[in-house]
PDB file of N, CA and C in Angstrom:
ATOM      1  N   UNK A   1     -37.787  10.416  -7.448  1.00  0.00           N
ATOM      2  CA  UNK A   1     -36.592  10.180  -6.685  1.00  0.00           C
ATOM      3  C   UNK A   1     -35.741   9.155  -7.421  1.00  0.00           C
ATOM      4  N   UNK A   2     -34.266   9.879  -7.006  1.00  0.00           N
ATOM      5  CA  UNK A   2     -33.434   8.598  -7.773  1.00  0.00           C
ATOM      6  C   UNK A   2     -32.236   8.230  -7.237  1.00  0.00           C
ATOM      7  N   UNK A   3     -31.323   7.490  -7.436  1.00  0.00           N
ATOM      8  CA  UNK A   3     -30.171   7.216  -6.508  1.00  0.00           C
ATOM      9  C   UNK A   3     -29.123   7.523  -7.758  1.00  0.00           C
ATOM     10  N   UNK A   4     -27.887   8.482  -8.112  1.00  0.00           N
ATOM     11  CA  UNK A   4     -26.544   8.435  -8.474  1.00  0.00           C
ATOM     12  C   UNK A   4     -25.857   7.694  -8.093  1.00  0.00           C
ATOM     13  N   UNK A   5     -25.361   6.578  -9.136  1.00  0.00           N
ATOM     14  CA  UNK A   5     -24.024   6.130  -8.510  1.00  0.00           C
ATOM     15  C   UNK A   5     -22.835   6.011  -9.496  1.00  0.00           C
ATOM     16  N   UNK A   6     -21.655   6.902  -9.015  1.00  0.00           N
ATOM     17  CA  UNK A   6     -21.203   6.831  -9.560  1.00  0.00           C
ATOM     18  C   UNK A   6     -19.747   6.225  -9.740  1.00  0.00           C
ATOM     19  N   UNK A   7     -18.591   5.497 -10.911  1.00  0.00           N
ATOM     20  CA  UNK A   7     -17.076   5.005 -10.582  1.00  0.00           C
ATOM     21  C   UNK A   7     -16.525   5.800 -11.044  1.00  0.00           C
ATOM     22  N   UNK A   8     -15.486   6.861 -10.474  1.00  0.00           N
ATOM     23  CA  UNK A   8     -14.525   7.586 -10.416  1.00  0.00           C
ATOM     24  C   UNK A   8     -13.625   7.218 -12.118  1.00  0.00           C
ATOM     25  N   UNK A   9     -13.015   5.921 -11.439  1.00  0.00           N
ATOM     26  CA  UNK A   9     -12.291   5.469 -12.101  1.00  0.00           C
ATOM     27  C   UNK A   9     -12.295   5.301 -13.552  1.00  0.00           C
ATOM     28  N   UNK A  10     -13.618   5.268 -14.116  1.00  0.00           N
ATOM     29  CA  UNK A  10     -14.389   4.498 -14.968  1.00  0.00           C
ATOM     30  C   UNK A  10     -15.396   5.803 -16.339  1.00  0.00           C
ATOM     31  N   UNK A  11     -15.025   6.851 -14.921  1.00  0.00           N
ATOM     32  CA  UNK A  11     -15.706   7.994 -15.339  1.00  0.00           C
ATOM     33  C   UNK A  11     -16.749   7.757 -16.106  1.00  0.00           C
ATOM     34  N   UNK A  12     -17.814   7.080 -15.238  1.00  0.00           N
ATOM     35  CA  UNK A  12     -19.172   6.531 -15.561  1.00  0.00           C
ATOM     36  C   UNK A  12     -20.144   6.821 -14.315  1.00  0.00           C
ATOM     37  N   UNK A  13     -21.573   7.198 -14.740  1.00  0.00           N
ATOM     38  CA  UNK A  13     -22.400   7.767 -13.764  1.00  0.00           C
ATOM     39  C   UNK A  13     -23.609   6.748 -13.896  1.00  0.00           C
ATOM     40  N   UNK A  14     -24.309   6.557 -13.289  1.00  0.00           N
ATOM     41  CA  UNK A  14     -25.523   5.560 -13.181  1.00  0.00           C
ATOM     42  C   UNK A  14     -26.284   6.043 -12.475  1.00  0.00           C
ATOM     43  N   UNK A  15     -27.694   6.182 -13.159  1.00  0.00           N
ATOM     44  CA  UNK A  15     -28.626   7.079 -12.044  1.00  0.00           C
ATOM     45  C   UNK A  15     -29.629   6.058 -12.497  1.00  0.00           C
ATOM     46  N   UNK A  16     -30.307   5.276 -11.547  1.00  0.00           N
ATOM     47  CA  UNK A  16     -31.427   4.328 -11.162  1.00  0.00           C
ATOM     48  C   UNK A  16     -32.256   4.596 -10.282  1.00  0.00           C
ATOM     49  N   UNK A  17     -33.255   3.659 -10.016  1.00  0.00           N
ATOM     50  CA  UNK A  17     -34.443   4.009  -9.456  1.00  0.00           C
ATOM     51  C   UNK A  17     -34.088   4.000  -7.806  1.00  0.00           C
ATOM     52  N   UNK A  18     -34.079   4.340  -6.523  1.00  0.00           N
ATOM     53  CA  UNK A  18     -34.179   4.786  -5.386  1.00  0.00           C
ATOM     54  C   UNK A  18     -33.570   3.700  -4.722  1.00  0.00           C
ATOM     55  N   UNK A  19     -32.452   3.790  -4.183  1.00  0.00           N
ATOM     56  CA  UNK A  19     -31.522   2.707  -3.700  1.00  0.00           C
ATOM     57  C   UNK A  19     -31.768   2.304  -2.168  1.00  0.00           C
ATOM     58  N   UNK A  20     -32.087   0.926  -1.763  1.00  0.00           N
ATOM     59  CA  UNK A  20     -32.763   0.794  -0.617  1.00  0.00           C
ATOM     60  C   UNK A  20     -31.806   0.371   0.478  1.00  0.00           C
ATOM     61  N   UNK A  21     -30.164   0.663   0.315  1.00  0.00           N
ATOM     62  CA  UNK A  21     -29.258   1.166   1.508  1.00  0.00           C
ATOM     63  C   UNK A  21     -28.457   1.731   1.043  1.00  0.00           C
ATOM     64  N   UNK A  22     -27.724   2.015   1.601  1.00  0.00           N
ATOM     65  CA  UNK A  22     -26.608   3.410   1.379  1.00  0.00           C
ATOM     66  C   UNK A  22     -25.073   2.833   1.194  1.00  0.00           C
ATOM     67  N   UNK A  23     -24.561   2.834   0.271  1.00  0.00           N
ATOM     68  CA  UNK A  23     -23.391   2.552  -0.747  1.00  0.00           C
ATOM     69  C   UNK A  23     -22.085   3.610  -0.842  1.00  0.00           C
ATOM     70  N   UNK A  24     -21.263   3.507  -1.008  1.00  0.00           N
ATOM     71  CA  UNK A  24     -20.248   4.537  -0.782  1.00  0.00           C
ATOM     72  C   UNK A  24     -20.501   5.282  -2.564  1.00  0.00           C
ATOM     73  N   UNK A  25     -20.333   6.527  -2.755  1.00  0.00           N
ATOM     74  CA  UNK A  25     -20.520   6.866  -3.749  1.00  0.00           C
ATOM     75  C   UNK A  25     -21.500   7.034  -4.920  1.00  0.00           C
ATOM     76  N   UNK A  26     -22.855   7.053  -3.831  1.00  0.00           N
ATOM     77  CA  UNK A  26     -24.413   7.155  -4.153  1.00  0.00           C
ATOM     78  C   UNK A  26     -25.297   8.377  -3.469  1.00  0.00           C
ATOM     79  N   UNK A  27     -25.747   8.328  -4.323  1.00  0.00           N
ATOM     80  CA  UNK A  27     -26.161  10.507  -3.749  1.00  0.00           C
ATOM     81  C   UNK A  27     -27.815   9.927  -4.724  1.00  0.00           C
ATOM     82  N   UNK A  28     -28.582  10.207  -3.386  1.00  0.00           N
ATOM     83  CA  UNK A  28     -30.633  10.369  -3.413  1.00  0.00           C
ATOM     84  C   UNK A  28     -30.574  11.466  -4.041  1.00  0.00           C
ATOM     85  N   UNK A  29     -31.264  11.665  -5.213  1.00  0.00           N
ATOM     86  CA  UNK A  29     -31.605  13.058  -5.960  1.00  0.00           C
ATOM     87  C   UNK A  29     -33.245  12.609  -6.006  1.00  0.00           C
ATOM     88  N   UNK A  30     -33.850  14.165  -5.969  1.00  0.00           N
ATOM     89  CA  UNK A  30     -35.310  14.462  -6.091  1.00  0.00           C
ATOM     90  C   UNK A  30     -35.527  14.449  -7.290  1.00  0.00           C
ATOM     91  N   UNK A  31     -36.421  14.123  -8.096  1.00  0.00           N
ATOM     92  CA  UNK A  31     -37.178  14.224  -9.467  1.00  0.00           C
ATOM     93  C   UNK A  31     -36.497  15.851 -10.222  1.00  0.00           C
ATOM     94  N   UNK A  32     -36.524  16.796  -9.997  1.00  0.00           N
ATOM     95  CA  UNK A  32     -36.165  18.191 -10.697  1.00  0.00           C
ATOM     96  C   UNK A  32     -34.811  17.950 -10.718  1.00  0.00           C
ATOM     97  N   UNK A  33     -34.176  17.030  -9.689  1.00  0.00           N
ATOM     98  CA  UNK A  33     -32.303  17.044 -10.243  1.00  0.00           C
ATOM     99  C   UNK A  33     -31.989  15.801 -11.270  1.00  0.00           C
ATOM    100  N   UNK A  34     -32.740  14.947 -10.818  1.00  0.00           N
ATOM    101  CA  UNK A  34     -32.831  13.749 -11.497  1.00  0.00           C
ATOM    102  C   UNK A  34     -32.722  13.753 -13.002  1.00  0.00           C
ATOM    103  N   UNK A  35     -33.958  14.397 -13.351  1.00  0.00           N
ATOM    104  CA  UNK A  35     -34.002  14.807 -14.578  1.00  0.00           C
ATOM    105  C   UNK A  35     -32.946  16.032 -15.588  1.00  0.00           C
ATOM    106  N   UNK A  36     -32.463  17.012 -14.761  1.00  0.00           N
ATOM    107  CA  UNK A  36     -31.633  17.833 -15.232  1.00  0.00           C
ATOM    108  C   UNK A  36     -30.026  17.220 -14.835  1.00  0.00           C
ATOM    109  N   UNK A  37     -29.997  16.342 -14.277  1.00  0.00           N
ATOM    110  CA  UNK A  37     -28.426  15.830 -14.276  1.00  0.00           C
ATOM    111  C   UNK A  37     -27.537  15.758 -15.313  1.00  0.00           C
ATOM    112  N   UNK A  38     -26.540  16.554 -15.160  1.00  0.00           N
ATOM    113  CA  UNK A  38     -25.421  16.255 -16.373  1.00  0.00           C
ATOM    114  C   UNK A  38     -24.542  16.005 -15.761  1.00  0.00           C
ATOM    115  N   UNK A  39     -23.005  15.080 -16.435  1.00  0.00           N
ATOM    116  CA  UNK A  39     -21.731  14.762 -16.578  1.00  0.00           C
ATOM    117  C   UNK A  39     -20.577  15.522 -16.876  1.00  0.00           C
ATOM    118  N   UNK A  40     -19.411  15.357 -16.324  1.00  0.00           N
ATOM    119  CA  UNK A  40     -18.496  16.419 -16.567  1.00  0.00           C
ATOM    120  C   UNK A  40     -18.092  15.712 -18.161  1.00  0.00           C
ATOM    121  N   UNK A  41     -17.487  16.717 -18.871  1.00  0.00           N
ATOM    122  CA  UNK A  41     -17.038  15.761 -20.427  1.00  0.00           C
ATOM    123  C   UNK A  41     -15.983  14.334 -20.339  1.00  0.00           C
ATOM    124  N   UNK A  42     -16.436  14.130 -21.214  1.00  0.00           N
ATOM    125  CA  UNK A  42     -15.631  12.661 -21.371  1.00  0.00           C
ATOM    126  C   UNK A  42     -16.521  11.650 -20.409  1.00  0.00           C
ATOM    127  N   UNK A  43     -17.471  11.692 -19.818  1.00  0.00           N
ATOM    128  CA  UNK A  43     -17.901  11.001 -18.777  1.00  0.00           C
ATOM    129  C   UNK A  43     -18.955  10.444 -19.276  1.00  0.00           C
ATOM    130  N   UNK A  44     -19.896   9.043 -19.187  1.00  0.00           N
ATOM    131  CA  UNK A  44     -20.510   8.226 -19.625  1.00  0.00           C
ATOM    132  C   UNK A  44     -21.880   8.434 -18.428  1.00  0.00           C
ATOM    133  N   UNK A  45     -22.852   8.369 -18.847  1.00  0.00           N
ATOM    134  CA  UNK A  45     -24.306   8.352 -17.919  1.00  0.00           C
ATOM    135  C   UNK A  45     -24.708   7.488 -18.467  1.00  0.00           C
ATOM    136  N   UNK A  46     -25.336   5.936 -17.514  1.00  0.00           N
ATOM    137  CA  UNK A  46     -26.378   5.336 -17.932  1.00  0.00           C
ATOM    138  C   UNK A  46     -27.519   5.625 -17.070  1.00  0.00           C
ATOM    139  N   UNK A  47     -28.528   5.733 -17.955  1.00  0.00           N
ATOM    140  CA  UNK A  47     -30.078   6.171 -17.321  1.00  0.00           C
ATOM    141  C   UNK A  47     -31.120   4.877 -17.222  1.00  0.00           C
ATOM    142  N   UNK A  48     -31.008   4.470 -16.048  1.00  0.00           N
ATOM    143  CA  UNK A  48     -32.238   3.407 -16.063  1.00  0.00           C
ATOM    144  C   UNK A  48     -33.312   3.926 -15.742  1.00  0.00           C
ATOM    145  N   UNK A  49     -34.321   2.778 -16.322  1.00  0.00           N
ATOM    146  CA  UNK A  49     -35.847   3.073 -16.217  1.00  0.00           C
ATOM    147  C   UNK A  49     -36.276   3.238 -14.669  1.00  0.00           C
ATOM    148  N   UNK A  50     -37.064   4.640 -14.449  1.00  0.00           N
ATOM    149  CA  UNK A  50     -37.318   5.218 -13.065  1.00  0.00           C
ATOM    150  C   UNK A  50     -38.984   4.620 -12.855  1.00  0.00           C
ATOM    151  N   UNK A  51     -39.028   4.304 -11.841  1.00  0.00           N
ATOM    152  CA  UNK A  51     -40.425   4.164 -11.900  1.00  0.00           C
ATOM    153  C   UNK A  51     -40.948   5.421 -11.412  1.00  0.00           C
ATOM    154  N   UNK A  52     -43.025   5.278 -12.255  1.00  0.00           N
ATOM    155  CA  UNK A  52     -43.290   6.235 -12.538  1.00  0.00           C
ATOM    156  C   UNK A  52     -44.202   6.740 -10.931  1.00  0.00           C
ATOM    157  N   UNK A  53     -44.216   6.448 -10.181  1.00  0.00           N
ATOM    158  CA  UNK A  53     -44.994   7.056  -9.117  1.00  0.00           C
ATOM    159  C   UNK A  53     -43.971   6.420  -7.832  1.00  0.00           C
ATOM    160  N   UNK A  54     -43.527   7.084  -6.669  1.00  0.00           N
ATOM    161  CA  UNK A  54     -43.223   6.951  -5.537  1.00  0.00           C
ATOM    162  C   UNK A  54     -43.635   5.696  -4.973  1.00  0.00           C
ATOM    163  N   UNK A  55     -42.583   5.105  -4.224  1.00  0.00           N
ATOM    164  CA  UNK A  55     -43.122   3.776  -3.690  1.00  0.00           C
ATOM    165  C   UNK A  55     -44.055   3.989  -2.459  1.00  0.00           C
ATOM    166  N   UNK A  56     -45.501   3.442  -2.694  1.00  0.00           N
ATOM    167  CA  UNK A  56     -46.218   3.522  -0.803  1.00  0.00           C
ATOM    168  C   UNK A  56     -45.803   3.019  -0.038  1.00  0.00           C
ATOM    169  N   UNK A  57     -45.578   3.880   0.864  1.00  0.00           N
ATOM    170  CA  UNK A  57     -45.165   2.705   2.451  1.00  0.00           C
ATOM    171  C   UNK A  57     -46.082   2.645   3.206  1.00  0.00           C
ATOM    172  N   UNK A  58     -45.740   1.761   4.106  1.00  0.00           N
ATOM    173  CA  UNK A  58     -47.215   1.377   4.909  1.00  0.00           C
ATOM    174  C   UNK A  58     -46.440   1.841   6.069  1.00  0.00           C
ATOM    175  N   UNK A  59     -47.694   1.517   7.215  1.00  0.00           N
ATOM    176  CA  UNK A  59     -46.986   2.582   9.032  1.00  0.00           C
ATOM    177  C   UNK A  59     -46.504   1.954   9.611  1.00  0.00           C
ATOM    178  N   UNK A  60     -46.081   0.369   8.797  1.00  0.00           N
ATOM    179  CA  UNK A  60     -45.703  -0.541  10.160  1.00  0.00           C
ATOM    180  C   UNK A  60     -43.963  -0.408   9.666  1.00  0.00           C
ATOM    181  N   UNK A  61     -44.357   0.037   8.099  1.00  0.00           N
ATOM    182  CA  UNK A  61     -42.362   0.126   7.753  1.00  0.00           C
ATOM    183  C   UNK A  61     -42.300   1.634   9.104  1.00  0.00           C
ATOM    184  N   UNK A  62     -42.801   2.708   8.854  1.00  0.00           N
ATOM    185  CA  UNK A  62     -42.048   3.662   9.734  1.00  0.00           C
ATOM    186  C   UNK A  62     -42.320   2.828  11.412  1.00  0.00           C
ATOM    187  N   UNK A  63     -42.749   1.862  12.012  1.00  0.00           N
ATOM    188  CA  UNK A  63     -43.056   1.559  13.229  1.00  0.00           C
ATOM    189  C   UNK A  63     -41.721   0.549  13.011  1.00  0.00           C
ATOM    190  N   UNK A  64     -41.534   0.078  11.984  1.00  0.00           N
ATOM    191  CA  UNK A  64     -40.576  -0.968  12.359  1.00  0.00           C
ATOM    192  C   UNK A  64     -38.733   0.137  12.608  1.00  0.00           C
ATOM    193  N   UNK A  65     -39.012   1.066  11.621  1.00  0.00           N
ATOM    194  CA  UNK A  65     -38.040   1.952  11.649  1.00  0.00           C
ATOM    195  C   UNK A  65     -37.371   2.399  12.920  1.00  0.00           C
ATOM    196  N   UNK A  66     -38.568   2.844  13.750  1.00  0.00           N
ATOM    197  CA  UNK A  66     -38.540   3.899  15.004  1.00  0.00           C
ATOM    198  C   UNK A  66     -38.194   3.092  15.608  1.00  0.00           C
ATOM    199  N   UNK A  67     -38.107   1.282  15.766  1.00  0.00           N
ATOM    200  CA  UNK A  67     -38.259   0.187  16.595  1.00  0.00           C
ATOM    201  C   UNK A  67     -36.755   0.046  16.600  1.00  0.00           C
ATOM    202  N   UNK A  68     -35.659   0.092  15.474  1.00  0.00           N
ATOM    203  CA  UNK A  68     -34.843  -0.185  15.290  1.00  0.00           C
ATOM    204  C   UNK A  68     -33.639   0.500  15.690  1.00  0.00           C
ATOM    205  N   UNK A  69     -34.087   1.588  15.692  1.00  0.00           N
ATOM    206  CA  UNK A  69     -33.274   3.036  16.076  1.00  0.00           C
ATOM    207  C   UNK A  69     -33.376   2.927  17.411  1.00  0.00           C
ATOM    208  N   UNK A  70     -34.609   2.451  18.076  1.00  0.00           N
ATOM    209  CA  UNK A  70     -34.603   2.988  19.452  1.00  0.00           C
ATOM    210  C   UNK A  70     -33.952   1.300  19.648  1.00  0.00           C
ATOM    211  N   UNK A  71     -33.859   0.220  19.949  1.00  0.00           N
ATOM    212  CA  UNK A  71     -32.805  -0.664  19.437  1.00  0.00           C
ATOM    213  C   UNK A  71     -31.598  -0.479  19.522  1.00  0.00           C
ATOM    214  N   UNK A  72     -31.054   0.438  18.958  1.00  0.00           N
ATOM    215  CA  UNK A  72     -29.575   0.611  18.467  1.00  0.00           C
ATOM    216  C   UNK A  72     -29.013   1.603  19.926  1.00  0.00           C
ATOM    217  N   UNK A  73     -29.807   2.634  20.117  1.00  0.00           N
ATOM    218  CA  UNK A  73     -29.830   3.338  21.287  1.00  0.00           C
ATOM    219  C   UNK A  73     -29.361   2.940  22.264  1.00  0.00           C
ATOM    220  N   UNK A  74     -30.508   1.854  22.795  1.00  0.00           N
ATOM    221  CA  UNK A  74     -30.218   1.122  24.253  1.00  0.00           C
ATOM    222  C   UNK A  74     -29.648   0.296  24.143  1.00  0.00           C
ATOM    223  N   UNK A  75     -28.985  -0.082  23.126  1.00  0.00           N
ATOM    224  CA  UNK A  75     -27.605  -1.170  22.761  1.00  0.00           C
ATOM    225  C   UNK A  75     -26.270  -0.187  23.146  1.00  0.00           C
ATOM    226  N   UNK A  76     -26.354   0.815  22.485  1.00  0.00           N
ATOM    227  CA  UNK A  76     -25.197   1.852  22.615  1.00  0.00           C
ATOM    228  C   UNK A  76     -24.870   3.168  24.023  1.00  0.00           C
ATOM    229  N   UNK A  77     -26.292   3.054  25.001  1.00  0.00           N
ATOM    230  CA  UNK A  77     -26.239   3.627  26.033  1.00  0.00           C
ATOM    231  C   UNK A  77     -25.180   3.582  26.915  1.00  0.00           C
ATOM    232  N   UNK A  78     -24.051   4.546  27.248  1.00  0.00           N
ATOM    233  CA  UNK A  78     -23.276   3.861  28.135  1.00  0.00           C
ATOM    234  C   UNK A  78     -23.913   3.764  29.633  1.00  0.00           C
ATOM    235  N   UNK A  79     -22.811   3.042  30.603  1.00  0.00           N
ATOM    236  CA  UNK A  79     -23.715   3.115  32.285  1.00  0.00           C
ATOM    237  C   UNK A  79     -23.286   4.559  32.577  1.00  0.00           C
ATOM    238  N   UNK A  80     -23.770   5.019  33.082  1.00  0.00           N
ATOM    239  CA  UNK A  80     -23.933   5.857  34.247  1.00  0.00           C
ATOM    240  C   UNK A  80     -22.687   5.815  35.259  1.00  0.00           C
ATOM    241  N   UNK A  81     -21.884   6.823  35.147  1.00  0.00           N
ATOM    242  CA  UNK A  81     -20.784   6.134  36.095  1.00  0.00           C
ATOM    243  C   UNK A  81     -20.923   6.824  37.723  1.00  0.00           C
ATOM    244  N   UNK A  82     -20.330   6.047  38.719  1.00  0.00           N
ATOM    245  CA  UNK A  82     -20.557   5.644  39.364  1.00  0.00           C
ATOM    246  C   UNK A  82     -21.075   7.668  40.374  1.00  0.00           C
ATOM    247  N   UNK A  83     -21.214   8.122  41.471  1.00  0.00           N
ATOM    248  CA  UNK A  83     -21.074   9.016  42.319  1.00  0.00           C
ATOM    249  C   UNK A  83     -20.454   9.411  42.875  1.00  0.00           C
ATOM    250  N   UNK A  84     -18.941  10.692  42.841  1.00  0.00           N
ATOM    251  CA  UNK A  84     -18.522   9.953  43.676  1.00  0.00           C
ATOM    252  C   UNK A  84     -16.948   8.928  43.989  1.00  0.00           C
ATOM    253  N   UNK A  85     -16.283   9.515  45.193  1.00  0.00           N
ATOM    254  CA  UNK A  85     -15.905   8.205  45.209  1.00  0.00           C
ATOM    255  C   UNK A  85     -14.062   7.926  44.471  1.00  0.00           C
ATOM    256  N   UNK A  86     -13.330   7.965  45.271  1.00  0.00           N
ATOM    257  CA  UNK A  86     -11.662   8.012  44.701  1.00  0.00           C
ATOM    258  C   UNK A  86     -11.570   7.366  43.429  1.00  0.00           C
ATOM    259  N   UNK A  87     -12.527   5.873  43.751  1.00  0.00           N
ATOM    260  CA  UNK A  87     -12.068   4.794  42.520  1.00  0.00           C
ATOM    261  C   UNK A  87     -12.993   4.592  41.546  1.00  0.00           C
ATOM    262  N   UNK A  88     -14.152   6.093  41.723  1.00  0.00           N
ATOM    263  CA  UNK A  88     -14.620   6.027  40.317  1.00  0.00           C
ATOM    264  C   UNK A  88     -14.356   6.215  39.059  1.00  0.00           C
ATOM    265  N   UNK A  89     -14.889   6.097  38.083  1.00  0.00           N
ATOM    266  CA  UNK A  89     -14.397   6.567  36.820  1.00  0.00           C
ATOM    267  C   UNK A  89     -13.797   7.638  36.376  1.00  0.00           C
ATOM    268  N   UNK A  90     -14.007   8.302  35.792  1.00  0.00           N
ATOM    269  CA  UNK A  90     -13.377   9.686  35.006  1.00  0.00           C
ATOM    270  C   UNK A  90     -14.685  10.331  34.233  1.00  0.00           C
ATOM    271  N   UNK A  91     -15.216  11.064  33.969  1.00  0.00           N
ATOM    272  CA  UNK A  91     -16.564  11.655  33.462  1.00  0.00           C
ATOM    273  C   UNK A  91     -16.043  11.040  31.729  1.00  0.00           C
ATOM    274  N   UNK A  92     -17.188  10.819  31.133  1.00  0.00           N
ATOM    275  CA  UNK A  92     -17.172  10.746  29.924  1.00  0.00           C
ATOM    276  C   UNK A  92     -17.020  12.104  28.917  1.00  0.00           C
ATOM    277  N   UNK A  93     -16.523  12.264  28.280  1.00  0.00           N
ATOM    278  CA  UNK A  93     -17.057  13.385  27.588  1.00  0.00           C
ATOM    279  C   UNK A  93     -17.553  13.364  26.709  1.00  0.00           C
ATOM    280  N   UNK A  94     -18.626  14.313  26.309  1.00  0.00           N
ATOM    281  CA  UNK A  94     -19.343  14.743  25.271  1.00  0.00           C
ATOM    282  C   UNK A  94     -19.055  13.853  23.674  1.00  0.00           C
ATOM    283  N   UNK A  95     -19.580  13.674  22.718  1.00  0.00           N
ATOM    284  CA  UNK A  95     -19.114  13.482  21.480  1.00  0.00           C
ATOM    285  C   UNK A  95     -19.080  15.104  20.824  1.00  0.00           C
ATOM    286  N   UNK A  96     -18.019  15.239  19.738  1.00  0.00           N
ATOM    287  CA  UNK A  96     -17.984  16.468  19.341  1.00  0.00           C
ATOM    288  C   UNK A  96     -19.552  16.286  18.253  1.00  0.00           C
ATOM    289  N   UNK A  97     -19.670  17.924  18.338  1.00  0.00           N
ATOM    290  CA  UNK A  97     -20.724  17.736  17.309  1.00  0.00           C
ATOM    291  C   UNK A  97     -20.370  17.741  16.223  1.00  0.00           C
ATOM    292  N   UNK A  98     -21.557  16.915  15.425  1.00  0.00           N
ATOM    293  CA  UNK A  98     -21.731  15.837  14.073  1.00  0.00           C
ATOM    294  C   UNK A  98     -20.693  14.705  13.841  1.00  0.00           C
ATOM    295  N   UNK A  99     -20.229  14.213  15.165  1.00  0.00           N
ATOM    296  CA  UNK A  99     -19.442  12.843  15.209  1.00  0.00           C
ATOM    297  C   UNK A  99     -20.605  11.923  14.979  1.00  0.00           C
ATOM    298  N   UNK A 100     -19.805  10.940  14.415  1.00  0.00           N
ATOM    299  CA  UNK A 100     -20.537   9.925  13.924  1.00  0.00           C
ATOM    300  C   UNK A 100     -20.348   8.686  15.055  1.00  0.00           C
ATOM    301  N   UNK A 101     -21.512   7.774  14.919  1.00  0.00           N
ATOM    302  CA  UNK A 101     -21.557   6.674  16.017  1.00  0.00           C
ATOM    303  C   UNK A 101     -22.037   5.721  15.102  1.00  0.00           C
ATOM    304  N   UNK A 102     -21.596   4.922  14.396  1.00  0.00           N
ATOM    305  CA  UNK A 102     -22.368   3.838  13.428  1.00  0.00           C
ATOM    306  C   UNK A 102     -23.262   4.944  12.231  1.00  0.00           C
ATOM    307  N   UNK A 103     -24.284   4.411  11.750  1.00  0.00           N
ATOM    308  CA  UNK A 103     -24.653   5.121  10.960  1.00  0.00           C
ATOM    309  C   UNK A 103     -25.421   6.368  11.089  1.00  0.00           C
ATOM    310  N   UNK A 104     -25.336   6.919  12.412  1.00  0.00           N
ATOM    311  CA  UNK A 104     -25.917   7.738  13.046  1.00  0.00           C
ATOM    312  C   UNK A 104     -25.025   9.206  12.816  1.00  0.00           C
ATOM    313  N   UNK A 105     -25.370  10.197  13.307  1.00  0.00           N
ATOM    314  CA  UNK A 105     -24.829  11.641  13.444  1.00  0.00           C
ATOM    315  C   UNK A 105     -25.719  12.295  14.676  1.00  0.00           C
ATOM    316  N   UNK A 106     -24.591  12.808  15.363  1.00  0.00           N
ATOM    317  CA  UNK A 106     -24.895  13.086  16.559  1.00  0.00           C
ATOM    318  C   UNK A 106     -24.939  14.645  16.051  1.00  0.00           C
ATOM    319  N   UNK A 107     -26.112  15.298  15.992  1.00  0.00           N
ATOM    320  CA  UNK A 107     -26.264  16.935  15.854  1.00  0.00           C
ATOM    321  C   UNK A 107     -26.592  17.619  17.280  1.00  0.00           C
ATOM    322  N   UNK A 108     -26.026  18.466  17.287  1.00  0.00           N
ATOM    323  CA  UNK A 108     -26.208  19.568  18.485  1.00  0.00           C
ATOM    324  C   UNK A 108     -27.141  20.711  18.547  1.00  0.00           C
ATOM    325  N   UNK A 109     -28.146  21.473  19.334  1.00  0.00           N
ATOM    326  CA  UNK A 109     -28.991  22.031  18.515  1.00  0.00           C
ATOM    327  C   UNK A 109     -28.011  23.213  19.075  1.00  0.00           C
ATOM    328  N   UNK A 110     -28.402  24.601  18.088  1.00  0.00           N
ATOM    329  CA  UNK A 110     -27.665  25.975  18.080  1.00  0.00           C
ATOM    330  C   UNK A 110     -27.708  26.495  19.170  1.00  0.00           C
TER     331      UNK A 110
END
């Protein structure tokens, strides 16, 4: 696994070892793209050293993960509006599907 990053401007590409947040203009490639990546002409690639085996994670990174998300959730829950009632609210509506809410994506199933 590797992280692309690339400057437009600069028409320069940088592909390094697995980038641990998400950057505007950085694209996760798997090992088979990683390695076959090419540049449009005129364009510059620097290749840093990849390390050679996948990083281990342990269960408390995915426990801390699931902890964080569900976190963000009940931070972002709206209330419940009210039953009912002349001077209640107005119904919320829906988010369209694959609107975004922070770093999230709201998918709809088919």
């Amino acid at each position: 696994m590797a992280t692309l990053t690339y400057v437009y401007a600069e028409s320069t590409a940088v592909l390094g070892p697995l980038a641990t947040y998400a950057e505007p203009h950085t694209y996760d490639l798997c090992a088979p793209h990683a390695e076959g990546l090419t540049v449009p002409r005129g364009w510059e690639i620097l290749r840093l050293a990849l390390p050679e085996t996948a990083p281990e994670y342990q269960p408390d990174d995915l426990v801390a993960l699931v902890e964080a998300v569900r976190d963000a959730a009940a931070e972002a829950a709206p209330e419940p509006p009210a039953a009912g009632g002349r001077n209640s609210p107005a119904p919320m509506e829906a988010p369209a599907a694959g609107a975004r809410r922070g770093h999230l994506r709201i998918l709809r199933e088919p």
